[in-house]
N, C-alpha and C. Protein backbone atom coordinates (compact mmCIF):
# COMPACT_ATOMS: atom_id res chain seq x y z
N UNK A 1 -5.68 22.36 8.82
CA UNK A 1 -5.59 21.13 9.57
C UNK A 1 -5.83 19.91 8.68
N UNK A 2 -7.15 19.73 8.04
CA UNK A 2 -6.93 18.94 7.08
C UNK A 2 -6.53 19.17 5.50
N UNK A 3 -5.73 19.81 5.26
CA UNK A 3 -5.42 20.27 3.79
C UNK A 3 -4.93 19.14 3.11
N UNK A 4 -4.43 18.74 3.61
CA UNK A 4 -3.69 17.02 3.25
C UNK A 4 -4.99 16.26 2.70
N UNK A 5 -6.24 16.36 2.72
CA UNK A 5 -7.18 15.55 2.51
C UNK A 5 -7.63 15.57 0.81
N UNK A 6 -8.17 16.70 0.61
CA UNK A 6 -8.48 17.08 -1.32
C UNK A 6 -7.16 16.06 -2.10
N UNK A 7 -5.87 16.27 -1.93
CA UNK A 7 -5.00 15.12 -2.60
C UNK A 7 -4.96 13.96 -2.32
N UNK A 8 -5.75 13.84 -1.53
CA UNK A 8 -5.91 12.27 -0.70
C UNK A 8 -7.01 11.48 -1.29
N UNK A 9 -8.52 12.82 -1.49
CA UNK A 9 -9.48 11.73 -2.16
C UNK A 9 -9.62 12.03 -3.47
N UNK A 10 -9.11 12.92 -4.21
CA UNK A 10 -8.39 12.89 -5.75
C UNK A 10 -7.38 11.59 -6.07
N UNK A 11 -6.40 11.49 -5.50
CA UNK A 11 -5.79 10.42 -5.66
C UNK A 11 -6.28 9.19 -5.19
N UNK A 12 -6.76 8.51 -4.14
CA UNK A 12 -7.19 7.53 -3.76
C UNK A 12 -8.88 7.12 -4.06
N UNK A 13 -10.11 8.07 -4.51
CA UNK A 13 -10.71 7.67 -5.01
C UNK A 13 -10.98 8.15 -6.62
N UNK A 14 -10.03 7.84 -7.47
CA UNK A 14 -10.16 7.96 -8.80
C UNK A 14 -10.46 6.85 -9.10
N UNK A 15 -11.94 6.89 -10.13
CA UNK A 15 -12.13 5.51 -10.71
C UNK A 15 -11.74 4.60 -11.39
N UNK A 16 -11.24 3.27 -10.80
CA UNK A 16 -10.77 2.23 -11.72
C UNK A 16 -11.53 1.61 -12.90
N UNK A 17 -10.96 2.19 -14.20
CA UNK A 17 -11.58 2.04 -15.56
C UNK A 17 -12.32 0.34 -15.77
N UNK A 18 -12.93 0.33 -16.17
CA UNK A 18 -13.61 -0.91 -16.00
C UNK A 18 -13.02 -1.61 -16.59
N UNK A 19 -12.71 -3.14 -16.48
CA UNK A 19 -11.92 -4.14 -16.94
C UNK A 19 -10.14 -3.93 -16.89
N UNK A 20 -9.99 -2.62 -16.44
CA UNK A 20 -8.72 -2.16 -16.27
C UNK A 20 -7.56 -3.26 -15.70
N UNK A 21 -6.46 -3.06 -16.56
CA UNK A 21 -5.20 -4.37 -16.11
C UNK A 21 -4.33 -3.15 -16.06
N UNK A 22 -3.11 -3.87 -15.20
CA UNK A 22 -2.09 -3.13 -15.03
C UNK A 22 -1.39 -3.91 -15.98
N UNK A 23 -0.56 -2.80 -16.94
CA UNK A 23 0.43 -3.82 -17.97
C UNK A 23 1.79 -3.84 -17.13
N UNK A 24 2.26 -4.45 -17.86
CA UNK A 24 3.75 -5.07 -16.94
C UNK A 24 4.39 -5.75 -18.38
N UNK A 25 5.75 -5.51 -18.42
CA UNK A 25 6.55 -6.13 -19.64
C UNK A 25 6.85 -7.66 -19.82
N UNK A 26 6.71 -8.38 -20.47
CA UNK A 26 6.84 -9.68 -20.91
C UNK A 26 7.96 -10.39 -19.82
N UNK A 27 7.80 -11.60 -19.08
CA UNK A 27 8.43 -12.08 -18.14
C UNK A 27 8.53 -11.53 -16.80
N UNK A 28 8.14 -10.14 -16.67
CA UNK A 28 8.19 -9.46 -15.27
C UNK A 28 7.10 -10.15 -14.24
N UNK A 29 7.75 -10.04 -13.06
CA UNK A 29 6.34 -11.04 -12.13
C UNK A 29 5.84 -9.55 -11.68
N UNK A 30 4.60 -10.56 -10.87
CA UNK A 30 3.65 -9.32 -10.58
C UNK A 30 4.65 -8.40 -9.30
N UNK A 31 5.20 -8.69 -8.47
CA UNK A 31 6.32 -7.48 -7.64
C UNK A 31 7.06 -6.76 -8.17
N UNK A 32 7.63 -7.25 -9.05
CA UNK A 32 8.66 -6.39 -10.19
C UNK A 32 8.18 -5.04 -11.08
N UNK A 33 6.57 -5.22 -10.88
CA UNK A 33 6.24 -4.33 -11.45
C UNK A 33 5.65 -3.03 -10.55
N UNK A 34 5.38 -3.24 -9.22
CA UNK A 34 5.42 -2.18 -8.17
C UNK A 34 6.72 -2.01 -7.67
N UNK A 35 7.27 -1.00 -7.49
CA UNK A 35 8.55 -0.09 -6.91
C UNK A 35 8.46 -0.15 -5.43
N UNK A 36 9.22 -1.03 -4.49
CA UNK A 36 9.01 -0.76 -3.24
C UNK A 36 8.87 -2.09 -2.58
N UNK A 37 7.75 -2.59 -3.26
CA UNK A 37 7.21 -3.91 -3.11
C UNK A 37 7.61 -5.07 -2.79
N UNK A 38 7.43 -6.29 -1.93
CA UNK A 38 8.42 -7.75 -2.18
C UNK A 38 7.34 -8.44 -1.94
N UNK A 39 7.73 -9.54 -2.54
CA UNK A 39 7.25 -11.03 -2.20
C UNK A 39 7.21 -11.51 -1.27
N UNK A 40 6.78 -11.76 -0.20
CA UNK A 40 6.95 -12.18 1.40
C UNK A 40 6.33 -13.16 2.32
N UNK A 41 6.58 -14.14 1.68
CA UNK A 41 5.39 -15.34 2.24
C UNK A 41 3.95 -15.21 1.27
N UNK A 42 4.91 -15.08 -0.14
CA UNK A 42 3.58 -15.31 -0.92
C UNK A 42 2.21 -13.79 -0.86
N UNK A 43 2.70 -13.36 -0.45
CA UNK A 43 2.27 -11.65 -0.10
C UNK A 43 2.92 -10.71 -0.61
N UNK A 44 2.12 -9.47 -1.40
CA UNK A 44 2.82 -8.36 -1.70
C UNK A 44 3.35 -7.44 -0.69
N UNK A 45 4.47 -7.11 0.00
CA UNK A 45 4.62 -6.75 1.15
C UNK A 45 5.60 -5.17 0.83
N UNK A 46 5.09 -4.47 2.30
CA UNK A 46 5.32 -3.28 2.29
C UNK A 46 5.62 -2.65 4.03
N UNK A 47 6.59 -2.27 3.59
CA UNK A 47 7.34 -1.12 5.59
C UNK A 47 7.06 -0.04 5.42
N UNK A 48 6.08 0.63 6.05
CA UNK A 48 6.27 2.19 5.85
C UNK A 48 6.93 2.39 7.65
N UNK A 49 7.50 3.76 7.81
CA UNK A 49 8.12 4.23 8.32
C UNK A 49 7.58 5.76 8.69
N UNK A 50 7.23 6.29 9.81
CA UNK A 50 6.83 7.81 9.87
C UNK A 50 7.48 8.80 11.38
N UNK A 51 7.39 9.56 11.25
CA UNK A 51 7.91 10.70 12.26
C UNK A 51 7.07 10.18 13.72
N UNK A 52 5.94 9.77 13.90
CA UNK A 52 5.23 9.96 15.13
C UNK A 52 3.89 8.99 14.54
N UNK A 53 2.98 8.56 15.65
CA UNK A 53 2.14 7.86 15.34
C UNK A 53 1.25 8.47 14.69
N UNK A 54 0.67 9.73 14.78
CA UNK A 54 -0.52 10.31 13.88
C UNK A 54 0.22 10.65 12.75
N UNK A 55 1.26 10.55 12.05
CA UNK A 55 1.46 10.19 10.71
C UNK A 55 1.48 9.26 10.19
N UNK A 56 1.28 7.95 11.33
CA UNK A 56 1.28 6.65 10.88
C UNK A 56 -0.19 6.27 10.54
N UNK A 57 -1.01 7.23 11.33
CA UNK A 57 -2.54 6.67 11.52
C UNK A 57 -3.03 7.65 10.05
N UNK A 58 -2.26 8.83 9.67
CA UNK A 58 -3.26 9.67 8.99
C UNK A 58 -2.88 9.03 7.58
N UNK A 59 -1.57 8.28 7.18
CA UNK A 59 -1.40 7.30 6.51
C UNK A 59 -2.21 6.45 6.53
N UNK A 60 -2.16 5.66 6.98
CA UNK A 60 -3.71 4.55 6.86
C UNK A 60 -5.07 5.17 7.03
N UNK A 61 -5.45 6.07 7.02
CA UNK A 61 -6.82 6.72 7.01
C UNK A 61 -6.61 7.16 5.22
N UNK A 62 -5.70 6.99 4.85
CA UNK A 62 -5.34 7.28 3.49
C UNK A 62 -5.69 6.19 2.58
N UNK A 63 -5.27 4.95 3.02
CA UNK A 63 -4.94 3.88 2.62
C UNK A 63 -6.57 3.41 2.89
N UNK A 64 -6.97 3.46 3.74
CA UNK A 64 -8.12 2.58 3.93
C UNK A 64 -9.00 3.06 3.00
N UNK A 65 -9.40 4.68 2.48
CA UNK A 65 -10.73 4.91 1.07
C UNK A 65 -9.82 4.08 0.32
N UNK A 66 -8.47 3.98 -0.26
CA UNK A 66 -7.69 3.28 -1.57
C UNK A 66 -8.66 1.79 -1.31
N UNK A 67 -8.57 0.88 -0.66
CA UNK A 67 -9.27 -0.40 -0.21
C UNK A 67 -10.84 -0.16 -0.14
N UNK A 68 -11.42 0.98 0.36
CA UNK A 68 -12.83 0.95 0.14
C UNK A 68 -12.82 1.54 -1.52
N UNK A 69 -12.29 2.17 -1.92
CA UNK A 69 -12.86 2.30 -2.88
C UNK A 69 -12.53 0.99 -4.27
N UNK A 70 -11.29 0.48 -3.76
CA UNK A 70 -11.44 -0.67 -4.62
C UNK A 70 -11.97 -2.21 -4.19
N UNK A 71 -12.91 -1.85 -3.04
CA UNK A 71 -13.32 -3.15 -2.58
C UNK A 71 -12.50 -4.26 -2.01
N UNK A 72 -10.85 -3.85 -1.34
CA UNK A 72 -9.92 -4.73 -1.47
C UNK A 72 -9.08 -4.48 -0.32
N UNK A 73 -9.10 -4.98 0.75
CA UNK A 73 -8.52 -4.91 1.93
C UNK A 73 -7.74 -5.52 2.36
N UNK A 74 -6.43 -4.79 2.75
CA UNK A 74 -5.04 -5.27 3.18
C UNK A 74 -5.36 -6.12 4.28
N UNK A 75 -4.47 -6.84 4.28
CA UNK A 75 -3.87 -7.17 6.01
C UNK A 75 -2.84 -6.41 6.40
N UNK A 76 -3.15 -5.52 7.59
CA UNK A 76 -1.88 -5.12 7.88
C UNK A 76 -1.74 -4.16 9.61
N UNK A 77 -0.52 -4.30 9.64
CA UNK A 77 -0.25 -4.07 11.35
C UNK A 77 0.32 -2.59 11.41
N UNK A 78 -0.40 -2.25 12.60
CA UNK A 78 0.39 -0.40 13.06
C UNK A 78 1.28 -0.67 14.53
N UNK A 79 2.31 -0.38 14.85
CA UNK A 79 3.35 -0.39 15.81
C UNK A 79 3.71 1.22 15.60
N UNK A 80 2.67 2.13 16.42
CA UNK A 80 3.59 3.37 17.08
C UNK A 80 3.70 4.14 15.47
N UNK A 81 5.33 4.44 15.22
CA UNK A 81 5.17 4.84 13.61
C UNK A 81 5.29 4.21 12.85
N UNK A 82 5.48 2.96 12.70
CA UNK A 82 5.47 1.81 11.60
C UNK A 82 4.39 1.31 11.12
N UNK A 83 4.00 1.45 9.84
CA UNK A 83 2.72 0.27 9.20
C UNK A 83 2.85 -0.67 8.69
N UNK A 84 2.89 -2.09 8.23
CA UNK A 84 3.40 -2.73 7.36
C UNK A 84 2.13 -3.32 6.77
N UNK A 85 1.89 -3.61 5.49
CA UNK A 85 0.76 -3.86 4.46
C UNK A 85 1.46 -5.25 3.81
N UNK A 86 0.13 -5.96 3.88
CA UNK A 86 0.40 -7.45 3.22
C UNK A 86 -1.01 -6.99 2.19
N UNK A 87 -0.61 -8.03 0.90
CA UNK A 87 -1.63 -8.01 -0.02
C UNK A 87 -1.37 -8.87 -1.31
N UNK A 88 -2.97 -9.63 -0.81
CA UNK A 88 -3.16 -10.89 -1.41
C UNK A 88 -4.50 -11.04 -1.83
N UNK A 89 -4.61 -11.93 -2.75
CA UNK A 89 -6.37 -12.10 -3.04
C UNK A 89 -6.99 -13.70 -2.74
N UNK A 90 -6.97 -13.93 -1.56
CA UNK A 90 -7.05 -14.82 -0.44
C UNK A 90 -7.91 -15.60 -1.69
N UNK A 91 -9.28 -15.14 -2.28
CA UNK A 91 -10.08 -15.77 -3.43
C UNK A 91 -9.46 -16.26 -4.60
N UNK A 92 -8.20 -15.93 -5.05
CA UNK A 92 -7.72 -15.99 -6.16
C UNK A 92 -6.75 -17.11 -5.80
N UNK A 93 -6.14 -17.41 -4.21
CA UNK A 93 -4.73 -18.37 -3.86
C UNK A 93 -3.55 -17.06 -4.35
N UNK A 94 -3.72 -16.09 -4.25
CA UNK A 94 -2.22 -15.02 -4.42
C UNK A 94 -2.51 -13.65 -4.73
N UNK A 95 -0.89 -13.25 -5.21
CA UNK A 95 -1.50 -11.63 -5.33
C UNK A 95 -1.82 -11.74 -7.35
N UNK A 96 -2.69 -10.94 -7.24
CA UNK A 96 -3.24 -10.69 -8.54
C UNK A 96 -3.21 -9.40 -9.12
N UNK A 97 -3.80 -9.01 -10.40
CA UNK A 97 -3.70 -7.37 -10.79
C UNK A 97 -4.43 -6.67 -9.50
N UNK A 98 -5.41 -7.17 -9.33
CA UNK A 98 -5.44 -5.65 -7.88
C UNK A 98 -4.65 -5.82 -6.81
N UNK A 99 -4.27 -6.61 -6.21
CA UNK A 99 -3.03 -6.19 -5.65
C UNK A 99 -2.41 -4.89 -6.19
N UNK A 100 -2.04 -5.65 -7.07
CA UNK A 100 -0.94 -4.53 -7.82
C UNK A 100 -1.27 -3.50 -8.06
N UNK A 101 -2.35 -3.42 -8.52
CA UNK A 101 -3.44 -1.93 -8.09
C UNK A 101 -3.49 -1.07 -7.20
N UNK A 102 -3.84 -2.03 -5.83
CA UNK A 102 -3.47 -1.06 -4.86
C UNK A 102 -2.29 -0.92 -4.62
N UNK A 103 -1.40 -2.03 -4.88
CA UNK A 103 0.00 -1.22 -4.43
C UNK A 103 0.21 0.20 -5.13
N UNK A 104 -0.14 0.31 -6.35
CA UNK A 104 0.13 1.23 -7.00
C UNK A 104 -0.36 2.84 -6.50
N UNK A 105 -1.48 2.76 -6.16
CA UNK A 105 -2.27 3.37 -5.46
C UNK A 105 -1.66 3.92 -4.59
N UNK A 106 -1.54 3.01 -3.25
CA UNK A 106 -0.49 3.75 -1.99
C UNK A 106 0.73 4.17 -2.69
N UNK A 107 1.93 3.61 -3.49
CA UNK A 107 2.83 4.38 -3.87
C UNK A 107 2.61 6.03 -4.52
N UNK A 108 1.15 6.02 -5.22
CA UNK A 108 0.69 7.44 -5.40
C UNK A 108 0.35 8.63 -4.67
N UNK A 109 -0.06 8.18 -3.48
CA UNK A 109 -0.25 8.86 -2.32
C UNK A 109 0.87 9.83 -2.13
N UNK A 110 0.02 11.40 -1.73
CA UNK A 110 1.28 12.23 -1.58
C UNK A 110 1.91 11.82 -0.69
N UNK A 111 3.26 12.01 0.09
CA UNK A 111 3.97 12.00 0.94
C UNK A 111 4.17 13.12 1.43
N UNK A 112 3.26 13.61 2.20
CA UNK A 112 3.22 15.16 2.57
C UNK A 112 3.60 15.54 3.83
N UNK A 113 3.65 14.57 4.84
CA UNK A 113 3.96 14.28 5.57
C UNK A 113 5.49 14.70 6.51
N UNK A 114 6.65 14.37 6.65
CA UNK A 114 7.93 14.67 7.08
C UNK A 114 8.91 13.57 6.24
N UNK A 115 10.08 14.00 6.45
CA UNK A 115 11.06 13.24 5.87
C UNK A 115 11.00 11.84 5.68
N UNK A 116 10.78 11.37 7.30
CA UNK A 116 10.73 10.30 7.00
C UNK A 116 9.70 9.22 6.91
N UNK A 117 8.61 10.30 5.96
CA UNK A 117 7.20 9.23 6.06
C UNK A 117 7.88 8.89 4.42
N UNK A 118 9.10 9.05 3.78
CA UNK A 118 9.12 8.91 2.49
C UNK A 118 9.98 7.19 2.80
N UNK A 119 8.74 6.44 2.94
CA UNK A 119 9.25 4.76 3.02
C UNK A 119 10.22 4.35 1.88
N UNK A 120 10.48 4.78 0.59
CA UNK A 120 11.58 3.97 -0.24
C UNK A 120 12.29 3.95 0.65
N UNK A 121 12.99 4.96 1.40
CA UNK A 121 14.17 4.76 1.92
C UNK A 121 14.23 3.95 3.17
N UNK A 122 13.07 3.21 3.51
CA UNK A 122 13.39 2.39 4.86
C UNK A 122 13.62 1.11 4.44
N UNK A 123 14.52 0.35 5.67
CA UNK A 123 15.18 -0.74 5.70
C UNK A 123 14.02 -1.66 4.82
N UNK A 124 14.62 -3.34 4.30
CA UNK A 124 13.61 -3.62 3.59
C UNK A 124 12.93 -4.65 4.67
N UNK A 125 11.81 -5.13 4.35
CA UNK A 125 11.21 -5.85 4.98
C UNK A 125 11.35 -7.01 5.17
N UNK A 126 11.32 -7.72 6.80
CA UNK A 126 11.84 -8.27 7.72
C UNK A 126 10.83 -9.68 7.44
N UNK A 127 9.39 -9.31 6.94
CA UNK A 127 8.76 -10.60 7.34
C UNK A 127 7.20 -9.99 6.80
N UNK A 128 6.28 -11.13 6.81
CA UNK A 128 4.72 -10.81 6.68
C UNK A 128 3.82 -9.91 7.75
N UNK A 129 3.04 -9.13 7.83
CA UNK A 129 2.92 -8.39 9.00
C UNK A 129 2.48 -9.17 10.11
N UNK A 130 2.59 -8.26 11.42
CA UNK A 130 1.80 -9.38 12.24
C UNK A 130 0.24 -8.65 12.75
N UNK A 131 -0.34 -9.94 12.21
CA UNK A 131 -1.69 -9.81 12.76
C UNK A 131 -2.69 -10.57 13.80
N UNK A 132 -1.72 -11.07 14.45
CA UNK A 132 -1.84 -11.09 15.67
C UNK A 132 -1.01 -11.28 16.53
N UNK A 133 -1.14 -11.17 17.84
CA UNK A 133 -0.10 -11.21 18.78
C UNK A 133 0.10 -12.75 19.68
């Protein structure tokens, strides 16, 4: 039942090396260098897509140690099977290397899930999430 979990806190709480930067090649902005990722009102933005809502929720139960363990919490909205993740460093005025961190992070996450919890392939994103109604 939970087997999905051991790759979950192997991958999501591995320690971030101290002073650790994400490199990125000369002129690349910080989105260009996560796969998936856009710019979206000044936000690193992200659509995931899943089979049913408890793949949407056991996804973000995924996502949320990635943010506790790097001290760094998304904004972001659940609709049924859809999640969408904004990420910014509200302290900084934008997204910064942890952003990009965690984006990196959730893109590591197994996808163990069903076909279509594998988000590259969903439509791209429409807008910033909504967090409130």
């Amino acid at each position: 039942m939970v087997g999905w979990l051991l790759p979950l806190l192997l991958v999501s709480l591995a320690p971030l090396p101290s002073g650790a930067q994400v490199q990125r090649a000369p002129g690349e902005t910080l989105a260009e260098a996560v796969p998936g990722w856009q710019v979206v009102g000044g936000k690193l933005h992200r659509d995931f897509r899943f089979a049913s809502f408890v793949e949407a929720f056991g996804f973000m139960a995924q996502v949320a140690l990635i943010a506790e363990r790097l001290g760094h919490h998304p904004e972001w909205s659940n609709v049924y099977n859809s999640v969408c993740i904004d990420l910014t460093s509200h302290d900084r005025g934008g997204i910064t290397e942890l952003d990009r961190e965690f984006a990196r992070r959730v893109n590591a996450l197994p996808m163990f899930l069903s076909p279509l919890a594998d988000s590259r392939a969903a439509p791209p994103a429409v807008g910033p999430c909504r967090t409130s109604r």
